[in-house]
C-alpha atoms as a PDB file:
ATOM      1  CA  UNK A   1    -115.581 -76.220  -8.754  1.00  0.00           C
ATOM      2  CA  UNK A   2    -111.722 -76.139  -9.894  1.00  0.00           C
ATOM      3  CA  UNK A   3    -112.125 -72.388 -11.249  1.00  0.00           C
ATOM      4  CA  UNK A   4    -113.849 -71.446  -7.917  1.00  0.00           C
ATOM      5  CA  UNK A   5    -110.777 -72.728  -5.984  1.00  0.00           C
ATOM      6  CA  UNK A   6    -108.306 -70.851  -8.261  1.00  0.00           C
ATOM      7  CA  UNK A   7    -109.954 -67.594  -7.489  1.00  0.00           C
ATOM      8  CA  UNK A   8    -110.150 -67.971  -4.257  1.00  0.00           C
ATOM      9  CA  UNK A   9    -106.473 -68.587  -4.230  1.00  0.00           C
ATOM     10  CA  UNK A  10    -105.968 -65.450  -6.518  1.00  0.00           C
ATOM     11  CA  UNK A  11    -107.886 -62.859  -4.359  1.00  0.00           C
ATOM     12  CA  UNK A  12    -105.976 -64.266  -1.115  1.00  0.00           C
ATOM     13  CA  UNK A  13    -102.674 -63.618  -2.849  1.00  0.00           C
ATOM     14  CA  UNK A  14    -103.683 -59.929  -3.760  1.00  0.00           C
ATOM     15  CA  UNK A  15    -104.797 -59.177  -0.395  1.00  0.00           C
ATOM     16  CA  UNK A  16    -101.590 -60.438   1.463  1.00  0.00           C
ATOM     17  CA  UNK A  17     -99.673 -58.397  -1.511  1.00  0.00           C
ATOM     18  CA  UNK A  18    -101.508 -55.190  -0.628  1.00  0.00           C
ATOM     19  CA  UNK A  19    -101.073 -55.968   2.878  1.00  0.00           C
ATOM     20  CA  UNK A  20     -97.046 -56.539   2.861  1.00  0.00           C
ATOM     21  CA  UNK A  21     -96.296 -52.921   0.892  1.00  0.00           C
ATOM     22  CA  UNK A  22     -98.641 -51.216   3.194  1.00  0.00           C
ATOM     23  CA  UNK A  23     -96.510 -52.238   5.796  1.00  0.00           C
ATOM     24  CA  UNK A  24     -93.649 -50.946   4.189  1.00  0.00           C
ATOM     25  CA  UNK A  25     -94.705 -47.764   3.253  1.00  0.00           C
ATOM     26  CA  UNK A  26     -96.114 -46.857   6.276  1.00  0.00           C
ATOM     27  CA  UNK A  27     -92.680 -47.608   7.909  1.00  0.00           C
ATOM     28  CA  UNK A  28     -91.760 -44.003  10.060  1.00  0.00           C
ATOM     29  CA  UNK A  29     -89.434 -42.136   7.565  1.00  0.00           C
ATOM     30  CA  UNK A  30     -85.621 -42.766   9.032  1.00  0.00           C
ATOM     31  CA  UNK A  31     -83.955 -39.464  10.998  1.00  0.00           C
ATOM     32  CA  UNK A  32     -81.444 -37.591   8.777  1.00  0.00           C
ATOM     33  CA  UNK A  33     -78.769 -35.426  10.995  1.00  0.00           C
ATOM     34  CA  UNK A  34     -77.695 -32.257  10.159  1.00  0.00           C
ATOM     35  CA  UNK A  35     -73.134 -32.731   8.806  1.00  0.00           C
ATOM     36  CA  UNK A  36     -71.426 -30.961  10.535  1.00  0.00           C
ATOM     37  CA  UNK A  37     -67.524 -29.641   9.889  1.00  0.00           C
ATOM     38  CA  UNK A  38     -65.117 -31.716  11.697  1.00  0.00           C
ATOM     39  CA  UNK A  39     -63.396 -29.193  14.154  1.00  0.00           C
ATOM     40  CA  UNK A  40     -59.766 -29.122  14.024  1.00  0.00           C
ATOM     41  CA  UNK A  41     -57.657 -28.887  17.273  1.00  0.00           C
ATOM     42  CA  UNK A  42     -56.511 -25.377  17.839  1.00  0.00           C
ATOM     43  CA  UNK A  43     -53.015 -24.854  17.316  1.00  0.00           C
ATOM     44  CA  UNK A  44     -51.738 -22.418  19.897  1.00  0.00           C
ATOM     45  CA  UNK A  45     -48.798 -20.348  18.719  1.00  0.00           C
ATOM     46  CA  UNK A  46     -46.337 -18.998  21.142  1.00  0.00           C
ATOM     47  CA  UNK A  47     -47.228 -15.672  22.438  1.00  0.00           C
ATOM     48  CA  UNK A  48     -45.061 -12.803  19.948  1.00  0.00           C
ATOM     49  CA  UNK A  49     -42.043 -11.276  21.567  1.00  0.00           C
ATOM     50  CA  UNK A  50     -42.580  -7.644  22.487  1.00  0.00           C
ATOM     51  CA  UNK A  51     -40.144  -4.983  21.092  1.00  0.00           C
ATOM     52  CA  UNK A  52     -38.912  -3.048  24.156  1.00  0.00           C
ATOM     53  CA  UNK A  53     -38.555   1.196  22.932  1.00  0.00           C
ATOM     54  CA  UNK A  54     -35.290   1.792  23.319  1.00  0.00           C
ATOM     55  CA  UNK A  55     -36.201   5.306  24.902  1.00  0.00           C
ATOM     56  CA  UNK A  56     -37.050   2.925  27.767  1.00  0.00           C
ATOM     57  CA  UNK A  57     -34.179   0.571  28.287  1.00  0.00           C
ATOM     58  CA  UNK A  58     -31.209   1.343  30.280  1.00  0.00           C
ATOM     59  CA  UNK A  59     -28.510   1.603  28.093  1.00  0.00           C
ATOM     60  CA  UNK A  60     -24.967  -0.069  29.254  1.00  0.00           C
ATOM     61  CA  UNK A  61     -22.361   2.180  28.448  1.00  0.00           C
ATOM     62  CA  UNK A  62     -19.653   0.729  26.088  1.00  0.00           C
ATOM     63  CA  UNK A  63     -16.063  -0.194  27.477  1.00  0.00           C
ATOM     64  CA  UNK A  64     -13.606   2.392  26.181  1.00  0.00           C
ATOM     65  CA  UNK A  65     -10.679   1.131  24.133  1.00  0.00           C
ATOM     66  CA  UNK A  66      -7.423   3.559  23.914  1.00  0.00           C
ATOM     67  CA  UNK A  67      -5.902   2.942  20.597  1.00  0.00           C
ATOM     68  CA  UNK A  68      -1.855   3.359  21.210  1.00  0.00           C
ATOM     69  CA  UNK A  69      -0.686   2.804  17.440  1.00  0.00           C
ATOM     70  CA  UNK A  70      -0.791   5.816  15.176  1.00  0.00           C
ATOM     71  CA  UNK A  71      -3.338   5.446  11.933  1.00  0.00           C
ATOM     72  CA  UNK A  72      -1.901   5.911   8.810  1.00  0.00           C
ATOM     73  CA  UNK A  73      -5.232   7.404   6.881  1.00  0.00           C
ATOM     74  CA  UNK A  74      -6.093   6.126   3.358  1.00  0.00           C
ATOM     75  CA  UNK A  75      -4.319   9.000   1.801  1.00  0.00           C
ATOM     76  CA  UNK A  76      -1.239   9.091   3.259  1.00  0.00           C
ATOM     77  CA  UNK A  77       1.281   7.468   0.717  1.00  0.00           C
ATOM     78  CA  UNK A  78       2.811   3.673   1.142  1.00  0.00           C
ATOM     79  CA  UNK A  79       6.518   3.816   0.509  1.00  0.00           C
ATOM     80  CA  UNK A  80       6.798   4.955   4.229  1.00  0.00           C
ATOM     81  CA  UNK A  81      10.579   4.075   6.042  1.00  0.00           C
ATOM     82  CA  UNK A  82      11.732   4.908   9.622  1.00  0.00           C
ATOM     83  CA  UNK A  83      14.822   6.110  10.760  1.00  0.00           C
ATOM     84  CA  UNK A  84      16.840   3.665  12.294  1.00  0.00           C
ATOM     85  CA  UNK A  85      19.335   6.026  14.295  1.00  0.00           C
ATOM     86  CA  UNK A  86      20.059   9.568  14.114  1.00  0.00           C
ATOM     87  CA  UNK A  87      21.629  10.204  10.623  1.00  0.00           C
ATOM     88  CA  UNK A  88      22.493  13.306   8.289  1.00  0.00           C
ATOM     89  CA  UNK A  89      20.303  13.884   5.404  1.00  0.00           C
ATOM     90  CA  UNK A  90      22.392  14.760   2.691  1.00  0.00           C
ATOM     91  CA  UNK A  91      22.179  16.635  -0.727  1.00  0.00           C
ATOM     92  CA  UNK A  92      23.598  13.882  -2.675  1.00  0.00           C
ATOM     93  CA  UNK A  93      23.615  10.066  -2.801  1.00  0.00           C
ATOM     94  CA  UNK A  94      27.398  10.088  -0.900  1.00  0.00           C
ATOM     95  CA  UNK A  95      28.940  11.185   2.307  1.00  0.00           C
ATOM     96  CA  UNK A  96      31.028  13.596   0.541  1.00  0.00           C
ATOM     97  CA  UNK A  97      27.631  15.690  -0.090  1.00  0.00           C
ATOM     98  CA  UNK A  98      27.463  18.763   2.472  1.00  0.00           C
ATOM     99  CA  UNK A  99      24.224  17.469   4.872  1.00  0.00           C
ATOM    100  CA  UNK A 100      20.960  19.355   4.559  1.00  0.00           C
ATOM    101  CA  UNK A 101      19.097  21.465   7.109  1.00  0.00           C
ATOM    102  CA  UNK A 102      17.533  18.505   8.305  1.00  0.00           C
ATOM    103  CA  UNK A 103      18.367  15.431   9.766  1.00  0.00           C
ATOM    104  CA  UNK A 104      16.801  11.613  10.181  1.00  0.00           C
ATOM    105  CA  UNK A 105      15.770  11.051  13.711  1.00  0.00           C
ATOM    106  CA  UNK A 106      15.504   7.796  15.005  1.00  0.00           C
ATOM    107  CA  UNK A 107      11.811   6.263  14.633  1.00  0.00           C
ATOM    108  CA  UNK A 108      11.174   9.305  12.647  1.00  0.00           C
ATOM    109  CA  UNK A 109       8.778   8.977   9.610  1.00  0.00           C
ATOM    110  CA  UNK A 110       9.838   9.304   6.018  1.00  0.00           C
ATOM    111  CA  UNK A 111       8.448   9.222   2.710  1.00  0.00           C
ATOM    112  CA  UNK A 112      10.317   7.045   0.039  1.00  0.00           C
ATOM    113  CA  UNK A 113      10.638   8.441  -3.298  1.00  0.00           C
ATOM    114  CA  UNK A 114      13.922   7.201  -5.167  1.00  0.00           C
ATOM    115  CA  UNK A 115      17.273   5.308  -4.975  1.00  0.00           C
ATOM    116  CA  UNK A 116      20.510   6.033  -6.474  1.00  0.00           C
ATOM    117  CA  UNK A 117      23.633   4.340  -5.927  1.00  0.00           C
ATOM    118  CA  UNK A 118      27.420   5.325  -6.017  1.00  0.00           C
ATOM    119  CA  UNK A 119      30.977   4.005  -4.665  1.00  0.00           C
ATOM    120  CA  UNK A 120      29.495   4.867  -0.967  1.00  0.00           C
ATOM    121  CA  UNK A 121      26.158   2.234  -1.353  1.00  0.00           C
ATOM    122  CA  UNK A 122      22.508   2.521  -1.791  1.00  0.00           C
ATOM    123  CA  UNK A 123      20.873   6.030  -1.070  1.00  0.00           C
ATOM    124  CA  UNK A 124      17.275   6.956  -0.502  1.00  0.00           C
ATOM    125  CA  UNK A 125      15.638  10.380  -2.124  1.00  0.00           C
ATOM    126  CA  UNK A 126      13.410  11.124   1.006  1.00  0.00           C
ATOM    127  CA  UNK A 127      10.744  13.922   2.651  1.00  0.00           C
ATOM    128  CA  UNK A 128      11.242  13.743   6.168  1.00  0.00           C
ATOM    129  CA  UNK A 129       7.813  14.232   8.162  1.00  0.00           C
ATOM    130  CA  UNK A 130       7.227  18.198   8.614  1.00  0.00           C
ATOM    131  CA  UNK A 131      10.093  18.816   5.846  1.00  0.00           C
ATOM    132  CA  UNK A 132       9.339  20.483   2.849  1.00  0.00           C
ATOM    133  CA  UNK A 133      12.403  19.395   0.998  1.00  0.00           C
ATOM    134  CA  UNK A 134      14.167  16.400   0.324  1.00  0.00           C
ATOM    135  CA  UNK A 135      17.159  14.814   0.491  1.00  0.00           C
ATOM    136  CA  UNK A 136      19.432  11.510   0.343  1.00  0.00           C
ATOM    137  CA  UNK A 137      19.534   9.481   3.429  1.00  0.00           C
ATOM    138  CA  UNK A 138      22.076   6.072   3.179  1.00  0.00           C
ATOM    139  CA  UNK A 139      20.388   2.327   2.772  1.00  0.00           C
ATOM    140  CA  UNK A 140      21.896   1.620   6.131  1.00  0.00           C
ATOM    141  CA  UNK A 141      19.956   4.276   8.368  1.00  0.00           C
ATOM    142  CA  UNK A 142      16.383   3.791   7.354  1.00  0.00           C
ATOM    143  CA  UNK A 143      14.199   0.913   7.290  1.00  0.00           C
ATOM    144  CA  UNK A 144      11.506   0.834   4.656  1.00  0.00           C
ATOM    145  CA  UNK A 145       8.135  -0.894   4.560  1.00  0.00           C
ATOM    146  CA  UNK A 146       7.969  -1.997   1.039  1.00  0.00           C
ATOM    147  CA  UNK A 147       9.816  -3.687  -1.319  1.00  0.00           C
ATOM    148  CA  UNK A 148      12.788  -1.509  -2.508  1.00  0.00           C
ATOM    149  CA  UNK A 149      12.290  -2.780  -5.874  1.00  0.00           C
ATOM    150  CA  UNK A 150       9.425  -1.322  -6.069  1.00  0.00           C
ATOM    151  CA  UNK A 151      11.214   2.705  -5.851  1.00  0.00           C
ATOM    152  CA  UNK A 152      12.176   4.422  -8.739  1.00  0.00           C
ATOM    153  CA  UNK A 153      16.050   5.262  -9.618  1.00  0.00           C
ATOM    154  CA  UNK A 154      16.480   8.791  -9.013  1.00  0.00           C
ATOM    155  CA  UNK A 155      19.397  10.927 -10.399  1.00  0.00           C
ATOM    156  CA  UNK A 156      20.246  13.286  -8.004  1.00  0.00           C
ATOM    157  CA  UNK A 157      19.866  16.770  -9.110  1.00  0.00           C
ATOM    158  CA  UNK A 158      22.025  18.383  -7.234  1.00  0.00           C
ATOM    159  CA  UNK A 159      21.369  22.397  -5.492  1.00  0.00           C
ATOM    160  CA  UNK A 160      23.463  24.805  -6.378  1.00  0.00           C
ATOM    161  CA  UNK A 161      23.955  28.620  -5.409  1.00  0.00           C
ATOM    162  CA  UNK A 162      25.548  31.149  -8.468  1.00  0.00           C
ATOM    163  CA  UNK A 163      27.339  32.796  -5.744  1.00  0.00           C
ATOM    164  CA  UNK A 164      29.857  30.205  -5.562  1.00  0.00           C
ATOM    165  CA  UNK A 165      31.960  30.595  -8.726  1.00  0.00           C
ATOM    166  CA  UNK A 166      32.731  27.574 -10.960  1.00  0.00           C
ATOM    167  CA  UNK A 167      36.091  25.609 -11.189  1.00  0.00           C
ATOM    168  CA  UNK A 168      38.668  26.625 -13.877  1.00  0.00           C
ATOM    169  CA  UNK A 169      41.236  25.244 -14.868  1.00  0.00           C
ATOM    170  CA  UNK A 170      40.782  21.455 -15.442  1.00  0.00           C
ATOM    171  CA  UNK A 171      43.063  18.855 -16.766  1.00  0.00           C
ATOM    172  CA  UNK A 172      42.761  15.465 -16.979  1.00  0.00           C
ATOM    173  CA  UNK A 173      45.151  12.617 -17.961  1.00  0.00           C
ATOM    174  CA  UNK A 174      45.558   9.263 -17.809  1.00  0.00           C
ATOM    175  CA  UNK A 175      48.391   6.741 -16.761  1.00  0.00           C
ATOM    176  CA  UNK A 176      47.376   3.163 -16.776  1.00  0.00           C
ATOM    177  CA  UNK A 177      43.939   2.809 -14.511  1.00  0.00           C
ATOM    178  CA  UNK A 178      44.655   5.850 -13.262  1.00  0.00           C
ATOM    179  CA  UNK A 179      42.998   9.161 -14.698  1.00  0.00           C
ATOM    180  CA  UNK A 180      44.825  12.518 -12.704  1.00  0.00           C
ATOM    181  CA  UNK A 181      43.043  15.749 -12.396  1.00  0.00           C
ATOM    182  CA  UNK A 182      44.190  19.133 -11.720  1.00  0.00           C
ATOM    183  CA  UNK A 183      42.487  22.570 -11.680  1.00  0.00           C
ATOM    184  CA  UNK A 184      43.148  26.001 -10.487  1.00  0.00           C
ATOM    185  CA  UNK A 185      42.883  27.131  -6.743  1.00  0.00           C
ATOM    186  CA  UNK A 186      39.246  29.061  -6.115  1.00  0.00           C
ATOM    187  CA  UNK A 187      39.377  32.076  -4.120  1.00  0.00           C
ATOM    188  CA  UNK A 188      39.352  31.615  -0.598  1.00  0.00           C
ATOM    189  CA  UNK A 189      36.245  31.202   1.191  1.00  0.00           C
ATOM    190  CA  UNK A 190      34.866  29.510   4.678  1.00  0.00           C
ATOM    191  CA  UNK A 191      34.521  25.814   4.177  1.00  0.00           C
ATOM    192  CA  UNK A 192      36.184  25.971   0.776  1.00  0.00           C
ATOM    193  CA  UNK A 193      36.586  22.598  -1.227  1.00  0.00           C
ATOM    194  CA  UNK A 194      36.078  20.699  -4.285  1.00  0.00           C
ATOM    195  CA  UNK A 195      33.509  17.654  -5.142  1.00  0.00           C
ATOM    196  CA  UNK A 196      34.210  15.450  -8.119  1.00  0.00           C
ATOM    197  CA  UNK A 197      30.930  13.732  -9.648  1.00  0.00           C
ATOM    198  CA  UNK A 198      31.859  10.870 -11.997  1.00  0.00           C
ATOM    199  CA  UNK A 199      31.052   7.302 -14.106  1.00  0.00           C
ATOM    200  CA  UNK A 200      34.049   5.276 -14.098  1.00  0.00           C
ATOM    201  CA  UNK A 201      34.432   1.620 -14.953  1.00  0.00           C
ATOM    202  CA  UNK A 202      35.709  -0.560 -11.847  1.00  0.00           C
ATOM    203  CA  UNK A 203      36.179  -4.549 -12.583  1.00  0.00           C
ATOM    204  CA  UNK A 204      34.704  -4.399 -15.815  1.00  0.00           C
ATOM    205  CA  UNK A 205      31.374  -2.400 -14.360  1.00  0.00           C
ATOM    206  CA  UNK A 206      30.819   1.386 -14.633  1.00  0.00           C
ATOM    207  CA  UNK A 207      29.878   3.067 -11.166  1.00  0.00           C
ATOM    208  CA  UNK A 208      28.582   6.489  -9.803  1.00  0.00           C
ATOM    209  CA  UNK A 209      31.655   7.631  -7.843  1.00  0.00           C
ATOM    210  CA  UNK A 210      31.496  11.435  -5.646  1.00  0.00           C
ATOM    211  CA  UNK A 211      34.982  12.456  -4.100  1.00  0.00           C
ATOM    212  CA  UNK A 212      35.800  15.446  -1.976  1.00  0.00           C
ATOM    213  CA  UNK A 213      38.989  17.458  -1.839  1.00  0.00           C
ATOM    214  CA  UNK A 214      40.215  20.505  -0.157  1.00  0.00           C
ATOM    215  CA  UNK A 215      43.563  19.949  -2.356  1.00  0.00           C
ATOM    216  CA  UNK A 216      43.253  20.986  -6.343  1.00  0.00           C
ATOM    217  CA  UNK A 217      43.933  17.393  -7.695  1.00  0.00           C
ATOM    218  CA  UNK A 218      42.846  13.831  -7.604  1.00  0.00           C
ATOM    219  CA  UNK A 219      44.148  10.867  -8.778  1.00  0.00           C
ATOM    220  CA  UNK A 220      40.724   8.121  -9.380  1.00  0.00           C
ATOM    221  CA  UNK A 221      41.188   4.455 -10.423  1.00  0.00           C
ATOM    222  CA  UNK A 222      39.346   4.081 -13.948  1.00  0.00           C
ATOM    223  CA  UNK A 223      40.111   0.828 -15.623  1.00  0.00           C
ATOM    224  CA  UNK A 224      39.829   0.674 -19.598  1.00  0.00           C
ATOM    225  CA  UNK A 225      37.483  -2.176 -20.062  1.00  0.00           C
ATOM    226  CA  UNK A 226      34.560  -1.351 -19.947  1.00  0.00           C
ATOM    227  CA  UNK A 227      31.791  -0.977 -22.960  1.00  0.00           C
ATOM    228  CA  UNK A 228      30.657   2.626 -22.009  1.00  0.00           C
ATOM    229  CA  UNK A 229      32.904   5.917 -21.834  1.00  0.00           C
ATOM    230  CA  UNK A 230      33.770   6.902 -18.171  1.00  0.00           C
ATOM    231  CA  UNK A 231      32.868  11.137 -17.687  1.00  0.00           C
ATOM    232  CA  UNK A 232      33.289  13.348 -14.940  1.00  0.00           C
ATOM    233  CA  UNK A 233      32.548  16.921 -13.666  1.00  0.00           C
ATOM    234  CA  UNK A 234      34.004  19.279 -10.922  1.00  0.00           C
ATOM    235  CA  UNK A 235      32.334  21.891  -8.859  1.00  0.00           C
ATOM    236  CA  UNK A 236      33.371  24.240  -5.959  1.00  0.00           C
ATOM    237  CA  UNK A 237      31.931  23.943  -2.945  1.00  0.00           C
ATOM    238  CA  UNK A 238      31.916  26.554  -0.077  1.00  0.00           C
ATOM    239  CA  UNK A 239      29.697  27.756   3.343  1.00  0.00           C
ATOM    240  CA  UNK A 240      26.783  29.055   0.797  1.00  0.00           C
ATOM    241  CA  UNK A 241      26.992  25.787  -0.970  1.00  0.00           C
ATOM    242  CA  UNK A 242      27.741  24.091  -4.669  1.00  0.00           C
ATOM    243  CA  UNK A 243      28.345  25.868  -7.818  1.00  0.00           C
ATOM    244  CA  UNK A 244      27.657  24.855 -11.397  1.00  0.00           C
ATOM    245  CA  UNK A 245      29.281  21.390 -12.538  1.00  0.00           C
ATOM    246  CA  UNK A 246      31.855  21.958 -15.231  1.00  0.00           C
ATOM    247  CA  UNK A 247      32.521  19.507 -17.348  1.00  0.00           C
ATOM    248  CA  UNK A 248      35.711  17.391 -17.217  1.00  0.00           C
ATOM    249  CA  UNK A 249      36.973  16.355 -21.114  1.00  0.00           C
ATOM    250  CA  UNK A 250      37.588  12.833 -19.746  1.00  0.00           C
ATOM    251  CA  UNK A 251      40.633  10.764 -20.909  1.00  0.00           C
ATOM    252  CA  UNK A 252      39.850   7.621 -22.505  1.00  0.00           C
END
């Protein structure tokens, strides 16, 4: 009777098994979507700036600037002066030199190419603008646009014309400080005279001293102390111009 009951019990526990995964299995089959791509907002840019042809603009003319100072172009030199006043230009570093064809005019441009000085100041070696010589202008009349420091010292080399005959003649002596010359009348001519071109030691310093004559001697103050000999030389001067510098035998 007991084994009956235990079968019974058995074959009621298969069928509610079967039962329970038929139920499960037979369950409709859950709906799987299709994924999509997550759409991103659109980002609208700002529309691109169109280029306008310049063949179809309206140009605007451009204002018109007048330019009043004169341009000095890249190759014109830089030791440039201008003349301060209306001044000879000379053919040596000293008013006693006869004055050249041309003159300084004031504002006039000049170029700056040497200094030399002598008992009469500091001279410039300058080409005038348009001039195709040179000659000495004094510190005084010109003012310069660089550093004078800067310009070369220039010995004056002085023109002279072989129709003009050389001095003859000289003596020099000496009396104290003072050193006398003397020399021979030239023959007569227009403008006749005499220039003396000399070193001589003033205060204990030699200097570049020029002196003009129309007589035929000088008397110049040369003192004796000085390290370096004092010299000299004489020419004639007349309407065509200098002659040849003669030497002076110089007293010491």
């Amino acid at each position: 009777m007991k084994n009956n009951i235990l079968f019974f019990v058995f074959i009621v526990f298969i069928t509610i098994s079967c039962n329970l995964l038929n139920t499960v299995y037979s369950s409709p089959t859950p709906e799987i979507h299709n994924v999509t791509d997550t759409i991103l907002p659109t980002v609208t840019f700002p529309p691109t700036m169109k280029i306008i042809s310049t063949q179809t603009q309206t140009s605007i003319p451009s204002p018109t600037v007048t330019i009043t100072q004169t341009k000095i172009s890249q190759s014109d030199p830089t030791n440039i002066g201008y003349g301060l006043m209306k001044a000879y230009c000379r053919l040596g570093p000293n008013k006693a030199y006869i004055p050249s064809a041309h003159s300084l005019e004031e504002n006039s441009k000049a170029i700056i190419e040497g200094w030399h000085s002598t008992n009469d100041g500091k001279w410039y070696w300058i080409q005038i603008e348009n001039a195709d010589t040179h000659c000495w202008v004094h510190s005084s009349t010109i003012r310069l646009d660089i550093d004078p420091q800067i310009l070369p010292y220039k010995i004056p080399k002085i023109p002279t014309n072989n129709a003009v005959p050389e001095p003859r003649g000289i003596k020099a002596t000496r009396k104290d400080d003072r050193v006398i010359l003397s020399w021979f009348a030239s023959d007569d001519a227009p403008e006749l005279g005499y220039l003396i071109e000399a070193g001589v030691c003033y205060d204990g310093y030699m200097i570049n001293a020029v002196f003009d004559t129309d007589a035929t001697s000088i008397s110049i103050r040369d003192d004796t102390n000085c390290n370096s000999k004092s010299f000299g030389s004489l020419r004639v001067k007349n309407k065509l111009g200098y002659s040849n510098a003669v030497e002076i035998e110089w007293p010491q």
